[in-house]
N, C-alpha and C. Protein backbone atom coordinates (compact mmCIF):
# COMPACT_ATOMS: atom_id res chain seq x y z
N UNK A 1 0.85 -1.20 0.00
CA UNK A 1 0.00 0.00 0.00
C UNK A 1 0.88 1.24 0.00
N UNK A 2 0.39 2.86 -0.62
CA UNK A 2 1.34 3.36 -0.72
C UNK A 2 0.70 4.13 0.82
N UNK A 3 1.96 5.45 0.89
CA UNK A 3 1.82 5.75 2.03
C UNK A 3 1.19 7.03 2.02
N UNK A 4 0.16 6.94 3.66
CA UNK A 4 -0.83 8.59 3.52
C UNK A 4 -0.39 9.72 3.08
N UNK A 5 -1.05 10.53 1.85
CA UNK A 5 -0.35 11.32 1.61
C UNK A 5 -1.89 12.52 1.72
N UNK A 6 -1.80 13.51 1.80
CA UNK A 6 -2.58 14.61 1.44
C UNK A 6 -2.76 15.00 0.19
N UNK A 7 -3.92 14.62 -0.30
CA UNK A 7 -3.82 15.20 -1.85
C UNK A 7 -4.69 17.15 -1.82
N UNK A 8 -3.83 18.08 -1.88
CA UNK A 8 -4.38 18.99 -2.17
C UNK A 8 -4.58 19.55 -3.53
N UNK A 9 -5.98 19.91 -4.07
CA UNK A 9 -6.55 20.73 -4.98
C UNK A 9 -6.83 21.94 -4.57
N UNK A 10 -6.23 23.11 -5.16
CA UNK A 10 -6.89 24.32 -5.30
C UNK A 10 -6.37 25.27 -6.34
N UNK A 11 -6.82 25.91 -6.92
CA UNK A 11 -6.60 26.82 -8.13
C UNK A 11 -5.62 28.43 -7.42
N UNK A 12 -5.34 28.15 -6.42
CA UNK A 12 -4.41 29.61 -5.81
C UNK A 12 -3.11 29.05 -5.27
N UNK A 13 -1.93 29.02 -6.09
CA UNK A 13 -0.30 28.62 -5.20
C UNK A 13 -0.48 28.71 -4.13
N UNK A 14 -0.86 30.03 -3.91
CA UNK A 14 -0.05 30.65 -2.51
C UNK A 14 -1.33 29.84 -1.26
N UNK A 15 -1.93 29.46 -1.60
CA UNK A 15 -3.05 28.58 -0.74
C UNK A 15 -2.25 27.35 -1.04
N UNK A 16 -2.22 26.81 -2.08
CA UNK A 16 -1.48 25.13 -1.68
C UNK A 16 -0.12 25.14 -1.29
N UNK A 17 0.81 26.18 -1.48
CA UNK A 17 1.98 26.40 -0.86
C UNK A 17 2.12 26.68 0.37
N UNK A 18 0.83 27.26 1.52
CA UNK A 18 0.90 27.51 2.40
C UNK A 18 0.39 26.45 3.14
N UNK A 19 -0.87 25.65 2.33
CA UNK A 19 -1.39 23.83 3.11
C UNK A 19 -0.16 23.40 2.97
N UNK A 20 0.85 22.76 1.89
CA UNK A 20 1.67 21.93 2.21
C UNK A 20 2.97 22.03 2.87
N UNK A 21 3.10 23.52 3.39
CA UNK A 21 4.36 23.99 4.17
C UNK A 21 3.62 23.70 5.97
N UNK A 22 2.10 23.72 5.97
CA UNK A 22 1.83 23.92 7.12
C UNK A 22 1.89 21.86 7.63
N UNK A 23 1.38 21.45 6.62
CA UNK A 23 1.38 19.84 6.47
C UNK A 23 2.49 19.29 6.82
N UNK A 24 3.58 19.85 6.52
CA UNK A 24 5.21 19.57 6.38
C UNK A 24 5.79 19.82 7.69
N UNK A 25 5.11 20.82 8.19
CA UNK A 25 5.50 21.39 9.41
C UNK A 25 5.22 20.06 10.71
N UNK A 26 4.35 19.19 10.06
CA UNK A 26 3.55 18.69 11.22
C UNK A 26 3.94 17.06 10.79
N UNK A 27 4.84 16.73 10.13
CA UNK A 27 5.20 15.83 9.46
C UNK A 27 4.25 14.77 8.56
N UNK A 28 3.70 15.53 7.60
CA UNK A 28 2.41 15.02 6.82
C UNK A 28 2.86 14.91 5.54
N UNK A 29 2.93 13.84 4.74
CA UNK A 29 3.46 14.25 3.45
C UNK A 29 2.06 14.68 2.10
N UNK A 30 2.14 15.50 1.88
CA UNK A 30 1.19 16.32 1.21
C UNK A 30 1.73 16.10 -0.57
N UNK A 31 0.62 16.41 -1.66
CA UNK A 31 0.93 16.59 -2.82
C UNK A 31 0.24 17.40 -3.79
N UNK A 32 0.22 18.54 -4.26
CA UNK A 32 -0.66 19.36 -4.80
C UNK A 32 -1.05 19.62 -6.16
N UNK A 33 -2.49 20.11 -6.64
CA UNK A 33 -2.98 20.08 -7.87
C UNK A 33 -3.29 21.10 -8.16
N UNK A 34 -3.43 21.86 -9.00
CA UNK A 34 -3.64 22.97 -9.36
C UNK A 34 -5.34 23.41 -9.98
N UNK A 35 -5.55 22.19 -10.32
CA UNK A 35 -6.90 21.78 -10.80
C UNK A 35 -7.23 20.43 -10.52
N UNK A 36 -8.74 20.51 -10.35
CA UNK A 36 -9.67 19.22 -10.52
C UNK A 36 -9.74 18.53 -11.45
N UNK A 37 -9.36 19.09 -12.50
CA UNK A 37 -8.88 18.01 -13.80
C UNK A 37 -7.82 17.54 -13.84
N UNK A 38 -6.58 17.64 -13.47
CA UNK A 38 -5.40 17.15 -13.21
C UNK A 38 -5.36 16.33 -12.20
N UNK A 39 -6.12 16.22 -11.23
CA UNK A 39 -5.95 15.30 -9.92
C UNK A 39 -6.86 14.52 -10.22
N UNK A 40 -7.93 14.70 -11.28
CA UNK A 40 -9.04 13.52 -11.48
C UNK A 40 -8.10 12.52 -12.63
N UNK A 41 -7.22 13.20 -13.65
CA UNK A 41 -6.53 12.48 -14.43
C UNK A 41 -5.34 11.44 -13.27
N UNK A 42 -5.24 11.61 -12.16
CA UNK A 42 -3.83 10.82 -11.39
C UNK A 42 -4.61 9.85 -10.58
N UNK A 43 -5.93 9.93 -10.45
CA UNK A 43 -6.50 9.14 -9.33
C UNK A 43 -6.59 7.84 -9.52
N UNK A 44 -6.28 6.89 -8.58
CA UNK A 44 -6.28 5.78 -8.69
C UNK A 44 -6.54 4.78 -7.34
N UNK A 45 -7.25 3.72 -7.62
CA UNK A 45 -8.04 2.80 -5.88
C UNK A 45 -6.77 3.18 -5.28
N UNK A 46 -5.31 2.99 -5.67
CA UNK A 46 -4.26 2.73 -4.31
C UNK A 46 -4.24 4.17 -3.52
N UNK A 47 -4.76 5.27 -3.72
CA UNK A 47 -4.29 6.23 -2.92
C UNK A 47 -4.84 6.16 -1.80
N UNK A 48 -4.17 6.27 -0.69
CA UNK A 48 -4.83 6.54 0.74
C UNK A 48 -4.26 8.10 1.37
N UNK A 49 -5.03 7.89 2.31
CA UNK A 49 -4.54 9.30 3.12
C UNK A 49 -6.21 10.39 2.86
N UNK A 50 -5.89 11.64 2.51
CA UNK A 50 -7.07 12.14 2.25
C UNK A 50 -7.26 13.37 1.01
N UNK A 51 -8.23 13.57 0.86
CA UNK A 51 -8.24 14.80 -0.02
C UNK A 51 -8.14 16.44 0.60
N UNK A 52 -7.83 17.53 0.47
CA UNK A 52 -8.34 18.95 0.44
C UNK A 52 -8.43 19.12 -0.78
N UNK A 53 -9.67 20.00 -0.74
CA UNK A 53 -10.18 20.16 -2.37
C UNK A 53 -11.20 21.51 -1.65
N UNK A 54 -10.69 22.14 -2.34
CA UNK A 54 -11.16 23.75 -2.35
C UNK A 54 -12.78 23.52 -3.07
N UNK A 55 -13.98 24.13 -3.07
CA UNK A 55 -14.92 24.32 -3.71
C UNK A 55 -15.22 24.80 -4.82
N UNK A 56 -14.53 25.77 -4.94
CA UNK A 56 -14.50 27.15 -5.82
C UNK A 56 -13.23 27.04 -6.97
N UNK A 57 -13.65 26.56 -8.17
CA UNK A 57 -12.01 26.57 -9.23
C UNK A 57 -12.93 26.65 -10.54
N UNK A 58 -11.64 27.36 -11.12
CA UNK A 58 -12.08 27.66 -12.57
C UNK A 58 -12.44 26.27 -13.12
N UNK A 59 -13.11 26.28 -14.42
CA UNK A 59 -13.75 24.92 -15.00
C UNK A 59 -14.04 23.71 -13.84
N UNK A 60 -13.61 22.89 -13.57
CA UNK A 60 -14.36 21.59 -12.74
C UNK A 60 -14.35 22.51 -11.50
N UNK A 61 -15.48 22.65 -10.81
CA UNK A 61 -15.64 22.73 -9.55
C UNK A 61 -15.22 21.80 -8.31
N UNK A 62 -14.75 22.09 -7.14
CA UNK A 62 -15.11 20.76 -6.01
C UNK A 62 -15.62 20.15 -5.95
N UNK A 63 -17.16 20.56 -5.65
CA UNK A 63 -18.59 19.72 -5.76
C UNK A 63 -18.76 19.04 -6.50
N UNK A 64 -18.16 19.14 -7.94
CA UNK A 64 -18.12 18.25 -9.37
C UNK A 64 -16.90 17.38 -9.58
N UNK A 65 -15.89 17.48 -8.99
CA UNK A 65 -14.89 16.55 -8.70
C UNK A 65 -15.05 15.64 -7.38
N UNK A 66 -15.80 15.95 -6.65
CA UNK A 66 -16.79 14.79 -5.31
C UNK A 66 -17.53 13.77 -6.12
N UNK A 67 -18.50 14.47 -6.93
CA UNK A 67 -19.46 13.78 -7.32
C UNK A 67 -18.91 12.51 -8.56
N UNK A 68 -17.57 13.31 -9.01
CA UNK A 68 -17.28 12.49 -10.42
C UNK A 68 -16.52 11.16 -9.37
N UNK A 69 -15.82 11.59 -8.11
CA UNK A 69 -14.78 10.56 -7.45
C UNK A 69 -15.93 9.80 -6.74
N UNK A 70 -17.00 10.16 -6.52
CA UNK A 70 -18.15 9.25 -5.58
C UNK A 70 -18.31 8.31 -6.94
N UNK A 71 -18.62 8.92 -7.86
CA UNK A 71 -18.95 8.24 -9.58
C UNK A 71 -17.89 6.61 -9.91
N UNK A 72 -16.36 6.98 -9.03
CA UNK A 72 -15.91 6.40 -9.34
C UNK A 72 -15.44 5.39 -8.73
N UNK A 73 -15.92 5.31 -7.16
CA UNK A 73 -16.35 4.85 -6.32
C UNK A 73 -15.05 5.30 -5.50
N UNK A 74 -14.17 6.31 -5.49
CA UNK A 74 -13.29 6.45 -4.91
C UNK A 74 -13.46 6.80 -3.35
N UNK A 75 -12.66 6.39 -2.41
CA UNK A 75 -13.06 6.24 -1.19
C UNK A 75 -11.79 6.70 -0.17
N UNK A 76 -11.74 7.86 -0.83
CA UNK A 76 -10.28 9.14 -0.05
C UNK A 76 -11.38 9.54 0.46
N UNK A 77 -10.94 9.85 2.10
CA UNK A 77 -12.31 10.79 2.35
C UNK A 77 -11.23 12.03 2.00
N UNK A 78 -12.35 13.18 2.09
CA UNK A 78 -12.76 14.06 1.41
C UNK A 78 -12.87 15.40 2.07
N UNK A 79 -11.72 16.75 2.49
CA UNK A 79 -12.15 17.66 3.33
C UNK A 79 -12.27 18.85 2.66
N UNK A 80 -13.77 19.45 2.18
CA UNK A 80 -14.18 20.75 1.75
C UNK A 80 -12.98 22.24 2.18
N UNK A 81 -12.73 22.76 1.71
CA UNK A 81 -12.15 23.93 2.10
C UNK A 81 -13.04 25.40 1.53
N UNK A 82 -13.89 25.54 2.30
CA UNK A 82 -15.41 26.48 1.80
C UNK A 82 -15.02 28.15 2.15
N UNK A 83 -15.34 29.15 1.32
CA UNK A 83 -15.55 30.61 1.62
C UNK A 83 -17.07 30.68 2.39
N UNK A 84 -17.24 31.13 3.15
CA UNK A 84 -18.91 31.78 3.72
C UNK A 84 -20.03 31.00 3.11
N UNK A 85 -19.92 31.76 1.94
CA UNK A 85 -21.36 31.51 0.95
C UNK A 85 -20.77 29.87 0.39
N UNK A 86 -20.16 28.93 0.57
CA UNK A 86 -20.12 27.90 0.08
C UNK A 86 -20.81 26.80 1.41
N UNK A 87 -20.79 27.01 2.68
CA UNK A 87 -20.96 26.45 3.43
C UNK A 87 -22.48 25.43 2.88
N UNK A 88 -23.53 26.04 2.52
CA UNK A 88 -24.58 24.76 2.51
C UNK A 88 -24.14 23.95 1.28
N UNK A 89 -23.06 24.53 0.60
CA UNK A 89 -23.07 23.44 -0.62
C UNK A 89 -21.89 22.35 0.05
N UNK A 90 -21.27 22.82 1.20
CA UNK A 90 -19.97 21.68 2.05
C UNK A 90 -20.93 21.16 2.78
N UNK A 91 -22.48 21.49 3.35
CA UNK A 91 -22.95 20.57 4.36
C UNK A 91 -23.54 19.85 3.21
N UNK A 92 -24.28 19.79 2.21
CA UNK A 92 -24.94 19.16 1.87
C UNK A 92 -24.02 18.00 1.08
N UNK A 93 -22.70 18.07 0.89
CA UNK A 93 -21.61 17.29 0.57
C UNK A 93 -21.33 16.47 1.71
N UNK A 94 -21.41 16.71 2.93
CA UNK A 94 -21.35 16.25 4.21
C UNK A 94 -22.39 14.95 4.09
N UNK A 95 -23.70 15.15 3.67
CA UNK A 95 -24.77 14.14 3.72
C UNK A 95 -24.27 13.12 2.51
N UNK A 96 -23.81 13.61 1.58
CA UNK A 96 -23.30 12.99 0.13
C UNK A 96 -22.01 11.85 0.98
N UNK A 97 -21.32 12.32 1.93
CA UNK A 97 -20.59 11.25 1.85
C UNK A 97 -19.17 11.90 2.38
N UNK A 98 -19.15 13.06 2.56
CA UNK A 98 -17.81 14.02 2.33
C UNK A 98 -17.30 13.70 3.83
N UNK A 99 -15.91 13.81 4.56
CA UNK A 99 -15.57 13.51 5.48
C UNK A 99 -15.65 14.65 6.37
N UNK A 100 -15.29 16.21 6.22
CA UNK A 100 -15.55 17.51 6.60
C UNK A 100 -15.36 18.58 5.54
N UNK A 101 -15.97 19.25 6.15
CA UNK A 101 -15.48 20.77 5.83
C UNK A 101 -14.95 21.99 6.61
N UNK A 102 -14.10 22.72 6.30
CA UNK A 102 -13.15 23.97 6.74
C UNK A 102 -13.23 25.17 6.65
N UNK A 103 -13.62 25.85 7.22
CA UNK A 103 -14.16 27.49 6.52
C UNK A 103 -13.28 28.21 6.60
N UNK A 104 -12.75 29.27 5.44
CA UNK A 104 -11.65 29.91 5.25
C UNK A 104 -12.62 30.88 6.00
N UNK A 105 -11.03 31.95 6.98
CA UNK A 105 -9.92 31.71 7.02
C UNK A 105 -10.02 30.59 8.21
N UNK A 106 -9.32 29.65 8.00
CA UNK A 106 -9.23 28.38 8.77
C UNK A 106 -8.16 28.39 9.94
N UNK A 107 -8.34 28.12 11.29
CA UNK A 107 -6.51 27.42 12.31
C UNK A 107 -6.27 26.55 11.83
N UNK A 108 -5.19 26.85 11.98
CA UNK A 108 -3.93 25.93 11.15
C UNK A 108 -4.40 24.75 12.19
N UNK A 109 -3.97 24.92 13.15
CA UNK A 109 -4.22 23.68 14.38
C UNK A 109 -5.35 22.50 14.31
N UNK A 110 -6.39 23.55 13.53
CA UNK A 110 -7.90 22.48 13.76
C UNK A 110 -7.80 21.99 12.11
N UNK A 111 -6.91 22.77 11.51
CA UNK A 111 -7.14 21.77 9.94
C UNK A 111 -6.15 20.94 10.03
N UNK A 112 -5.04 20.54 10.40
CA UNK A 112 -4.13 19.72 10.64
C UNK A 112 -5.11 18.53 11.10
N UNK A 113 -5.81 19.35 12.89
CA UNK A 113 -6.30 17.85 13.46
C UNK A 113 -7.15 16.99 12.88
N UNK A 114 -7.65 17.60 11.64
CA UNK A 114 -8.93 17.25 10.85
C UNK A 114 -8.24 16.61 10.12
N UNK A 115 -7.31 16.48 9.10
CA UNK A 115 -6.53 16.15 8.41
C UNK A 115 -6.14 14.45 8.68
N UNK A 116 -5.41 14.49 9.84
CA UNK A 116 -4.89 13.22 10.79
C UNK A 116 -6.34 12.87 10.98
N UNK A 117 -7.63 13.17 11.64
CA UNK A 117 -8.56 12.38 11.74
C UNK A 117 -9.23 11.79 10.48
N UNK A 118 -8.87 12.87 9.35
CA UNK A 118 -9.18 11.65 8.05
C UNK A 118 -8.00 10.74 7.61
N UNK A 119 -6.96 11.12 8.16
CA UNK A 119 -5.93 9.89 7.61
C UNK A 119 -5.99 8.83 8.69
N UNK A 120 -6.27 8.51 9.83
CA UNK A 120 -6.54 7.65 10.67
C UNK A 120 -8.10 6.68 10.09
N UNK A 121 -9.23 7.52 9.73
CA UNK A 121 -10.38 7.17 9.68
C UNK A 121 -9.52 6.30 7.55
N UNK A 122 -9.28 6.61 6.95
CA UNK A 122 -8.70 5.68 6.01
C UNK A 122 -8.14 4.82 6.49
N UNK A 123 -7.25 5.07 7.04
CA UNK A 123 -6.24 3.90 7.33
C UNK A 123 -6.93 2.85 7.46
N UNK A 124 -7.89 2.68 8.69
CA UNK A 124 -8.45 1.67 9.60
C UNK A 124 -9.52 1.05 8.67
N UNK A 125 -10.32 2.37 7.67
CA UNK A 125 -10.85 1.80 7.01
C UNK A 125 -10.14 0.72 5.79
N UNK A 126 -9.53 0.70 4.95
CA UNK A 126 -7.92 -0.01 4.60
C UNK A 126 -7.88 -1.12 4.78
N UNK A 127 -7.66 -1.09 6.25
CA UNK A 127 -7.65 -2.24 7.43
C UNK A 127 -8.65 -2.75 7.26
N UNK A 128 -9.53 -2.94 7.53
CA UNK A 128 -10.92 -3.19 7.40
C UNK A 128 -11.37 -4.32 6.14
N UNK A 129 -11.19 -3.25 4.75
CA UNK A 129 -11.17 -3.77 3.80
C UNK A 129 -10.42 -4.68 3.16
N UNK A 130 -9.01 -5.08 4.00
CA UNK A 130 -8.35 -6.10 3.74
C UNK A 130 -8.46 -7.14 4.72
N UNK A 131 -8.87 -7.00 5.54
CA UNK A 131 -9.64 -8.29 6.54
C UNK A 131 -10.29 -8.40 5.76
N UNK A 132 -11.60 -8.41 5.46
CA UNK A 132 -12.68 -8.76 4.61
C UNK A 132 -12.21 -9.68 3.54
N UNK A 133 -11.29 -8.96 2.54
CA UNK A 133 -10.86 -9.41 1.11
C UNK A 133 -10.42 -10.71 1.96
N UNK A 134 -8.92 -10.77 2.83
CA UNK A 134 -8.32 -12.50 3.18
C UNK A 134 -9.60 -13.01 3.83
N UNK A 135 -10.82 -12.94 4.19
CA UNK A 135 -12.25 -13.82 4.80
C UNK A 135 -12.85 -14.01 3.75
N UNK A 136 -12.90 -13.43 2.57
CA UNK A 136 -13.81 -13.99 1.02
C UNK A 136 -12.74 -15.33 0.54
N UNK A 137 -11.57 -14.49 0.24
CA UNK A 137 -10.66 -15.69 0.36
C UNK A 137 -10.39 -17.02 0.76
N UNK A 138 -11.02 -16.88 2.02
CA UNK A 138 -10.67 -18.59 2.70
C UNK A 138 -11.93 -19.05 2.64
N UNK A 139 -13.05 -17.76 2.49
CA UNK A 139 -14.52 -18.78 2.08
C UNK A 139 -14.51 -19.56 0.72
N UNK A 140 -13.89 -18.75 -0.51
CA UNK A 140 -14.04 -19.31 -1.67
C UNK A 140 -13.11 -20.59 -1.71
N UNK A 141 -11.97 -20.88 -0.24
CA UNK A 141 -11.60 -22.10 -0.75
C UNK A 141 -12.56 -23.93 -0.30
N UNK A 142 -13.51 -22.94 0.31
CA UNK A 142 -14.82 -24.37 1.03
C UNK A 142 -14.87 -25.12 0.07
N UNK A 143 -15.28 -26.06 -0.47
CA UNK A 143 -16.09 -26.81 -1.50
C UNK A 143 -17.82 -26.33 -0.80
N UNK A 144 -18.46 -26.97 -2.07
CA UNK A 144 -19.81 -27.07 -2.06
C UNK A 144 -20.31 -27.66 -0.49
N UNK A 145 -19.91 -28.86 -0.02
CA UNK A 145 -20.42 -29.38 0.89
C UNK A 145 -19.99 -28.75 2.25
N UNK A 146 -18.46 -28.48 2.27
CA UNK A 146 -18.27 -27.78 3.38
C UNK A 146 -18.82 -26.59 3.84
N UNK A 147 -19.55 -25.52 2.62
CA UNK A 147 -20.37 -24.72 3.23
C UNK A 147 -21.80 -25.21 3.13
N UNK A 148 -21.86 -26.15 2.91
CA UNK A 148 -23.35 -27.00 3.91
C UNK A 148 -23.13 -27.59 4.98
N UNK A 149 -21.76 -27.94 5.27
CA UNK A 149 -21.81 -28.33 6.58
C UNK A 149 -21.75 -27.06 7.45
N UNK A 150 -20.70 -26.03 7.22
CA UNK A 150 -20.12 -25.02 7.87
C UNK A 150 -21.86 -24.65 8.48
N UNK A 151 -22.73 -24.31 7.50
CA UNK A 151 -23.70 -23.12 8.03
C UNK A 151 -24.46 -24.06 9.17
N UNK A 152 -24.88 -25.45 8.83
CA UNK A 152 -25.38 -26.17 9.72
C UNK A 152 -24.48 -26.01 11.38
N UNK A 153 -23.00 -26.13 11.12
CA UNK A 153 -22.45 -25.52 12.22
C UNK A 153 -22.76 -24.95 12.94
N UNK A 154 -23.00 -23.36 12.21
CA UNK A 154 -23.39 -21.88 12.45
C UNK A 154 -24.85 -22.13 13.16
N UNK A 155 -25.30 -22.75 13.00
CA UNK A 155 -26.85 -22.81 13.39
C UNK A 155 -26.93 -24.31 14.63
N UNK A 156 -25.93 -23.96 15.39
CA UNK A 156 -25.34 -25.08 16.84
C UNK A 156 -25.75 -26.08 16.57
N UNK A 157 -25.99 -26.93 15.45
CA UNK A 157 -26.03 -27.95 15.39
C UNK A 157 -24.89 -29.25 15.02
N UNK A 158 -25.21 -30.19 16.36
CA UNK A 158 -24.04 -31.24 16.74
C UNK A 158 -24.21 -32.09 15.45
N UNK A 159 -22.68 -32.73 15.60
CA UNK A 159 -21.93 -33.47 14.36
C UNK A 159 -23.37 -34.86 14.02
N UNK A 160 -24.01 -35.40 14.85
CA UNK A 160 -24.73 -36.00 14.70
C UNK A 160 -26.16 -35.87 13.91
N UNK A 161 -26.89 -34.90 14.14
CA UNK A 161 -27.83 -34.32 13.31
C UNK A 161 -27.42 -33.86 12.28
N UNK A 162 -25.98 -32.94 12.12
CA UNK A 162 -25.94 -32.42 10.91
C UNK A 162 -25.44 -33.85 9.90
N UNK A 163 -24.78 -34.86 10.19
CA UNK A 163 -24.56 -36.49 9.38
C UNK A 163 -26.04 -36.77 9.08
N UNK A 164 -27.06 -36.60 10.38
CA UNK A 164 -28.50 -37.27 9.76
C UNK A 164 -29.90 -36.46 8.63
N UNK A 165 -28.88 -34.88 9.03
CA UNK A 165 -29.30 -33.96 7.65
C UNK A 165 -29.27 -33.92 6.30
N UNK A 166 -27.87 -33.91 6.06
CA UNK A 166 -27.31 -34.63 5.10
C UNK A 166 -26.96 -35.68 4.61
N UNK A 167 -27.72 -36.88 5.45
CA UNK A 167 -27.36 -38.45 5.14
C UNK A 167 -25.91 -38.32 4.85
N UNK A 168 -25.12 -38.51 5.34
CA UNK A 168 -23.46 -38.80 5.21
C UNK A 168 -23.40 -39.01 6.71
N UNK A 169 -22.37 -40.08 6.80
CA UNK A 169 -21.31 -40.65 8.46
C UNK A 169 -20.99 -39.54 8.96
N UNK A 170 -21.44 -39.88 10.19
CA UNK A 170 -20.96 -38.45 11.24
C UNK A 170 -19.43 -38.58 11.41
N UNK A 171 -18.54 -39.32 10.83
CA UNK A 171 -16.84 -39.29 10.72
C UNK A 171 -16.40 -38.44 9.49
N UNK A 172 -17.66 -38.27 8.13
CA UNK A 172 -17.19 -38.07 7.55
C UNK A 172 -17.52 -36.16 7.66
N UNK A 173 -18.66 -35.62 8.67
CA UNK A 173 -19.08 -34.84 8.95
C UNK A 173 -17.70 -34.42 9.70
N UNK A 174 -17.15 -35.30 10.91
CA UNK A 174 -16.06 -34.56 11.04
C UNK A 174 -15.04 -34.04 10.23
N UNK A 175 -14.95 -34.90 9.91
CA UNK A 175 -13.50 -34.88 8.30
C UNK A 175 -13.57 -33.40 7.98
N UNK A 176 -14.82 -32.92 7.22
CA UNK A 176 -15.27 -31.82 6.77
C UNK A 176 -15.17 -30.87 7.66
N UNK A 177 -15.53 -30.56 9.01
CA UNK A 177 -15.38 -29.61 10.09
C UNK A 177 -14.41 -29.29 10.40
N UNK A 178 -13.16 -30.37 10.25
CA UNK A 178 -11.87 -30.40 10.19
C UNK A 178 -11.34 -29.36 9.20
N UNK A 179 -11.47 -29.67 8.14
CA UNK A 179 -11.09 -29.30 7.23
C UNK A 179 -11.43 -27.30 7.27
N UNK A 180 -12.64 -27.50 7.30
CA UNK A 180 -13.38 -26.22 7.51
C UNK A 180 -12.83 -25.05 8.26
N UNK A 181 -12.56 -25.78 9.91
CA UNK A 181 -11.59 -25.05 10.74
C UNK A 181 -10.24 -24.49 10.47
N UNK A 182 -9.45 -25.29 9.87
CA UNK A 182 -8.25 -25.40 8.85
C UNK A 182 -8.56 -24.03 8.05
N UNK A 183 -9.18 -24.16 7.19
CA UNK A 183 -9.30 -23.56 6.09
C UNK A 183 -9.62 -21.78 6.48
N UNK A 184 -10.48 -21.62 7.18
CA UNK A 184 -11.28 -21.01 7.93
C UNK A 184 -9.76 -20.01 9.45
N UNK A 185 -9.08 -20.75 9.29
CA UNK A 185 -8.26 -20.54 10.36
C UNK A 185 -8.77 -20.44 12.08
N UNK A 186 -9.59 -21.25 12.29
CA UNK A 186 -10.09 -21.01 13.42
C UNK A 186 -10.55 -22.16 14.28
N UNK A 187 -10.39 -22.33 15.83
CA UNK A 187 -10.30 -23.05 16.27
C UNK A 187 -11.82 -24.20 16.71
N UNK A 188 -12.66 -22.92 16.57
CA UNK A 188 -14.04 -23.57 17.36
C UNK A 188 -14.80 -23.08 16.48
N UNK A 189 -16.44 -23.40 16.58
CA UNK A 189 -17.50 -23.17 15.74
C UNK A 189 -17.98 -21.93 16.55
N UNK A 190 -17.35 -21.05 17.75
CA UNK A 190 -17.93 -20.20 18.24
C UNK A 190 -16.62 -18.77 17.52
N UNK A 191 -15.54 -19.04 17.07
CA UNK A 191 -14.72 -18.56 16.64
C UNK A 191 -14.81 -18.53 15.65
N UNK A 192 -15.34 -19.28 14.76
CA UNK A 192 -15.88 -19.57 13.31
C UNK A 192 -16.96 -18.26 13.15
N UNK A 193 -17.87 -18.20 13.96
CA UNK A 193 -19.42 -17.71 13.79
C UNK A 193 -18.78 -16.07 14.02
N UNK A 194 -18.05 -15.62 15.40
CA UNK A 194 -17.24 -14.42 15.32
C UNK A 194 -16.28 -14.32 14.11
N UNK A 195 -15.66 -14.95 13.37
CA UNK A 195 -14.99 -14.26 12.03
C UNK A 195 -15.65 -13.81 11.05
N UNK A 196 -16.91 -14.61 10.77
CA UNK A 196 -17.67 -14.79 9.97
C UNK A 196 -19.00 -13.72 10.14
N UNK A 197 -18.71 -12.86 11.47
CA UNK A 197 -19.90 -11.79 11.59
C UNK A 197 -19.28 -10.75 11.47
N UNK A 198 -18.02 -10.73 10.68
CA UNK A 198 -17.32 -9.16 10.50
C UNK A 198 -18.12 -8.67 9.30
N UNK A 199 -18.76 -10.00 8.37
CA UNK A 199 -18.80 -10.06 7.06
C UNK A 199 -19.92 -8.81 7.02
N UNK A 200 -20.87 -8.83 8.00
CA UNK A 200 -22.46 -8.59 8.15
C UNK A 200 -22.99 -8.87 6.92
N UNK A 201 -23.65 -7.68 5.71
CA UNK A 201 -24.67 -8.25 4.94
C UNK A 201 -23.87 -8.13 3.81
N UNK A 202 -22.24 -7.73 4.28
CA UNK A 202 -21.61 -7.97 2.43
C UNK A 202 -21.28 -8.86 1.71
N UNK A 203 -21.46 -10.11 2.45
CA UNK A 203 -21.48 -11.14 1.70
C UNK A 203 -22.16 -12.25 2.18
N UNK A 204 -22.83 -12.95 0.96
CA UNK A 204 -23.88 -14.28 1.51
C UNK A 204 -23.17 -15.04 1.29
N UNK A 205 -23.01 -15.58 2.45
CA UNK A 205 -22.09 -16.86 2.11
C UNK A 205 -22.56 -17.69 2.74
């Protein structure tokens, strides 16, 4: 994964020269755009860390570079940097999905802390999303029967009923539970049922 960086957009130097000297100051590694079309041309799933993206720029707007990166399912959160009169168009970006917004003239102190609370809130999210991916993983290596046995598991039912469910030897029911645990990396069917509820409704398995 690469490493958190600050992606700043805004159409004024002396505004992104002064975010990424203040970023720098605080040991943040920052990278700046001059436009919303230039940072929509570099974007790509691996970036982490977060966005500043000004509202207000000649040709693509903020609001229209949110909507095109929501479009694209990109998932930097996202911190508005609003004048006065932009504020209901940063809250109503807020409901859209946006991580905050900043009202010029901004403390340095509280946009920094905002900053780190969206690069923390990625990170973990990150985290998150790669637990998940290695748990699809060890589900897709079940066979057919092992996730008929597995769910019968899930639903506390002993090696004996689930053999007389499925007509098959309750040895060979173990075999499979065996295997399952193995596969599954986990020791018990109560450890099984906790890995398997990180999933909630994103995957039927």
């Amino acid at each position: 994964m690469n490493s958190p960086t600050v992606q700043i957009v805004d159409d004024d130097s002396a505004v992104r020269d002064a975010l990424q000297w203040l970023l720098q100051s605080r040991r943040v590694a920052s990278r700046t755009w001059e436009s919303a079309e230039a940072f929509l041309d570099f974007v790509s799933p691996k970036l982490c860390g977060c966005l500043l993206l000004d509202v207000r720029m000649p040709g693509m707007s903020g609001i229209e570079l949110f909507d095109r990166l929501r479009a694209l399912k990109c998932r930097l959160p996202v911190i508005f940097l609003t004048g006065h009169g932009d504020v209901p168009m940063a809250v109503q970006a807020l409901k859209d999905g946006a991580f905050d917004f900043i009202e010029k003239p901004y403390d340095d102190n509280a946009l920094v802390d905002k900053v780190l609370a969206a690069i923390d809130h990625d990170t973990r999210r990150s985290a998150k999303d790669g637990s998940l991916l290695l748990l699809q993983q060890r589900l897709a290596q079940l066979t057919q029967r092992e996730q008929e046995v597995m769910q019968l598991i899930l639903a506390g039912k002993l090696n004996k009923v689930i053999a007389d469910e499925l007509n098959i030897a309750m040895r060979t029911v173990e075999v499979h539970r065996s295997h399952i645990f193995e596969k599954m990396q986990v020791r018990s069917a109560v450890e099984l049922s906790q890995v398997l509820g990180v999933l909630g409704d994103t995957q039927d398995y």
